[in-house]
C-alpha atoms as a PDB file:
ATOM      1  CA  UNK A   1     -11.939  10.974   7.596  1.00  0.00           C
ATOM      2  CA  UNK A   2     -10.358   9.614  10.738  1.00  0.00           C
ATOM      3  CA  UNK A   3      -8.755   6.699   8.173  1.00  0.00           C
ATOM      4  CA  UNK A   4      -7.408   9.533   5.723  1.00  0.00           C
ATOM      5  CA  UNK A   5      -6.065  11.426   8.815  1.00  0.00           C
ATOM      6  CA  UNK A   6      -4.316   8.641   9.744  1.00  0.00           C
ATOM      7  CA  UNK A   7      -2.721   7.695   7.173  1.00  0.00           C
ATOM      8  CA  UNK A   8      -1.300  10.746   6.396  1.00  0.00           C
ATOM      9  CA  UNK A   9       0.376  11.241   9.645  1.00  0.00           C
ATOM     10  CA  UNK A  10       1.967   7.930   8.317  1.00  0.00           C
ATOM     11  CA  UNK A  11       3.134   8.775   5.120  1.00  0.00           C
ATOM     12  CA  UNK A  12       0.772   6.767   3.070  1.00  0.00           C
ATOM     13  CA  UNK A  13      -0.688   8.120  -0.032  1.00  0.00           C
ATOM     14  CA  UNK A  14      -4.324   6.904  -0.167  1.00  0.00           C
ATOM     15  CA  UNK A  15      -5.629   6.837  -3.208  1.00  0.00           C
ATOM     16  CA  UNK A  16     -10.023   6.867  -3.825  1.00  0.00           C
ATOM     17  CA  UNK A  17     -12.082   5.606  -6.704  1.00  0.00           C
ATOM     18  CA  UNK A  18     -13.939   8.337  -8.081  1.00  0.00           C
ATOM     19  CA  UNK A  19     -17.842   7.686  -6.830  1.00  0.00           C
ATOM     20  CA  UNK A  20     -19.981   5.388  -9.078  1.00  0.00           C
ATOM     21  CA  UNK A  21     -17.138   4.207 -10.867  1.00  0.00           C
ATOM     22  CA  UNK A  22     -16.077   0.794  -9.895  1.00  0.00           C
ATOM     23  CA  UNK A  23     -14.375   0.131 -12.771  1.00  0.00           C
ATOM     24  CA  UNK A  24     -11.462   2.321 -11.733  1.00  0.00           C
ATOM     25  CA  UNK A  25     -10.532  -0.846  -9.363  1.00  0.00           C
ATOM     26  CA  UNK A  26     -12.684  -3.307 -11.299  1.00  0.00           C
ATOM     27  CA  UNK A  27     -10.670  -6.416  -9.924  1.00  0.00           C
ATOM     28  CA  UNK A  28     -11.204  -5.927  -6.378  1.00  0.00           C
ATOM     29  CA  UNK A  29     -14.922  -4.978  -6.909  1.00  0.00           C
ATOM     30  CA  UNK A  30     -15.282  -8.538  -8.662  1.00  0.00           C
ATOM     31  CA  UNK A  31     -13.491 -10.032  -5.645  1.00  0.00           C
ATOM     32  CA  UNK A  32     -15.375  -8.767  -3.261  1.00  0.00           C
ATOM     33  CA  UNK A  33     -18.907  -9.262  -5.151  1.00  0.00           C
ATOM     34  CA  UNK A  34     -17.792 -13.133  -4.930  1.00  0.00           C
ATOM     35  CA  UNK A  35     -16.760 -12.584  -1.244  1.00  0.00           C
ATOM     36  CA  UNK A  36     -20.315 -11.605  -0.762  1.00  0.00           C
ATOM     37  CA  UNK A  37     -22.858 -13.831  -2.466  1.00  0.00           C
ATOM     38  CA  UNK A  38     -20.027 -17.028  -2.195  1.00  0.00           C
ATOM     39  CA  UNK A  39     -19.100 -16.838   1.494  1.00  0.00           C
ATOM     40  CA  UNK A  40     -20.785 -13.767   3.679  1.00  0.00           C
ATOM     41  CA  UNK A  41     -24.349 -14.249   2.670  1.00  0.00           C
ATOM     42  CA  UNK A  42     -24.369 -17.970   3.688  1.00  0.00           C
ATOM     43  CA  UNK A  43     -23.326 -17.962   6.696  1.00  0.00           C
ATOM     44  CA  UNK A  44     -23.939 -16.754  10.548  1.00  0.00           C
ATOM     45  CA  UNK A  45     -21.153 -16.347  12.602  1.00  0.00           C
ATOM     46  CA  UNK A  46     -20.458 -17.347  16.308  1.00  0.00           C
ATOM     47  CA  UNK A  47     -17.599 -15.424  16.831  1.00  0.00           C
ATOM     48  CA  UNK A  48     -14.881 -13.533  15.025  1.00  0.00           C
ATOM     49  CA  UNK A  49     -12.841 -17.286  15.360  1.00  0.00           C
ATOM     50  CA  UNK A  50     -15.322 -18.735  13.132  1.00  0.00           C
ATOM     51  CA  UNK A  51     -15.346 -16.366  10.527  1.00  0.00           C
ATOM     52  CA  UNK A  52     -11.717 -16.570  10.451  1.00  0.00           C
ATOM     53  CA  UNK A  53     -12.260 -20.084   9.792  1.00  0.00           C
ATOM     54  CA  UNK A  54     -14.898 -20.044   7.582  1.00  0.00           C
ATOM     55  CA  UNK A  55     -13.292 -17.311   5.167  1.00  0.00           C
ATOM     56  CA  UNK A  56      -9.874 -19.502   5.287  1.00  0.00           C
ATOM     57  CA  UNK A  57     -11.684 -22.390   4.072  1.00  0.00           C
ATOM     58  CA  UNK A  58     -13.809 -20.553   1.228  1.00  0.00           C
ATOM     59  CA  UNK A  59     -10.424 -19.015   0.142  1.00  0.00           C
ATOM     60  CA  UNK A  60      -8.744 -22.191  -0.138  1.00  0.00           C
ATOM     61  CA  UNK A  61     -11.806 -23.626  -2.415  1.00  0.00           C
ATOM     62  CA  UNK A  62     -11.706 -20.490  -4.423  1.00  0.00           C
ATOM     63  CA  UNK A  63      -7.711 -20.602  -5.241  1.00  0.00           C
ATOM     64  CA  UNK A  64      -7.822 -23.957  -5.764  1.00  0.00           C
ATOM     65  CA  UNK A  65     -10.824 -26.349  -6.167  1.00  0.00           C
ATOM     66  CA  UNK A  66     -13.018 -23.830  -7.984  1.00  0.00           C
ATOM     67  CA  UNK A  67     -12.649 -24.054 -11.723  1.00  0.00           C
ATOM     68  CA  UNK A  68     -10.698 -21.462 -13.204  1.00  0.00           C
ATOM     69  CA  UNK A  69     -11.923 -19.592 -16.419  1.00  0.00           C
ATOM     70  CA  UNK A  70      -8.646 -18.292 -17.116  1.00  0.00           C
ATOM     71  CA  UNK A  71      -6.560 -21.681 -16.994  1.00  0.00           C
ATOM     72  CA  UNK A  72      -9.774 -23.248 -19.745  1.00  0.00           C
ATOM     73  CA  UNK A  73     -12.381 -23.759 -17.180  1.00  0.00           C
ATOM     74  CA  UNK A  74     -10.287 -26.190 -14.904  1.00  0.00           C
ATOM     75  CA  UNK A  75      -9.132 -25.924 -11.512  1.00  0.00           C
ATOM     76  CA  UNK A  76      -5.719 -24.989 -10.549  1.00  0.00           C
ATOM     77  CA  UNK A  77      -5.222 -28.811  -9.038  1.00  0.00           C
ATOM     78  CA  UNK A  78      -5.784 -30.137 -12.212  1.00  0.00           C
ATOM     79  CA  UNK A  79      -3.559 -27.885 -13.935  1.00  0.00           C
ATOM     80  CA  UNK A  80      -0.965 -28.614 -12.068  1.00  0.00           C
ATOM     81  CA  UNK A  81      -1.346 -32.232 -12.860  1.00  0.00           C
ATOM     82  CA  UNK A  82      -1.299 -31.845 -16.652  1.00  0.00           C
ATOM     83  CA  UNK A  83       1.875 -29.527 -16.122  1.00  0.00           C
ATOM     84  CA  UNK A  84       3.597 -32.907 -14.156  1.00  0.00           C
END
């Protein structure tokens, strides 16, 4: 409540997913499922420094070392190749 409060007093329309229906935002909840069992549950943190660290690494895999499904299963490096 204290988050819809304040964002009103801002001018910023938030908009909810109804309960029980994650499909309403079905790209985000696929993001952050991967978040989850690909970076938060395997690892312990020391500090909020290396977390920080930690996520900007996994990200950086993800975008562009992990194959891709939509680019035929490759990863973004090598697609860039084939495109030079």
């Amino acid at each position: 409540m204290a988050f819809r409060t304040w964002a009103e007093d801002r001018g910023i329309h938030v908009m909810f997913i109804q309960p029980g229906k994650p499909t309403q935002n079905a790209y985000v909840e696929r993001f952050n499922r991967t978040v989850r069992h690909e970076w938060l549950d395997l690892h312990l943190f020391d500090s909020i420094e290396h977390a920080q660290a930690t996520a900007t690494q996994w990200l950086w895999q993800y975008n562009n070392e992990r194959p891709n499904t939509a680019i035929g299963g490759i990863t973004p490096k090598q697609k860039l190749a084939k495109a030079a």
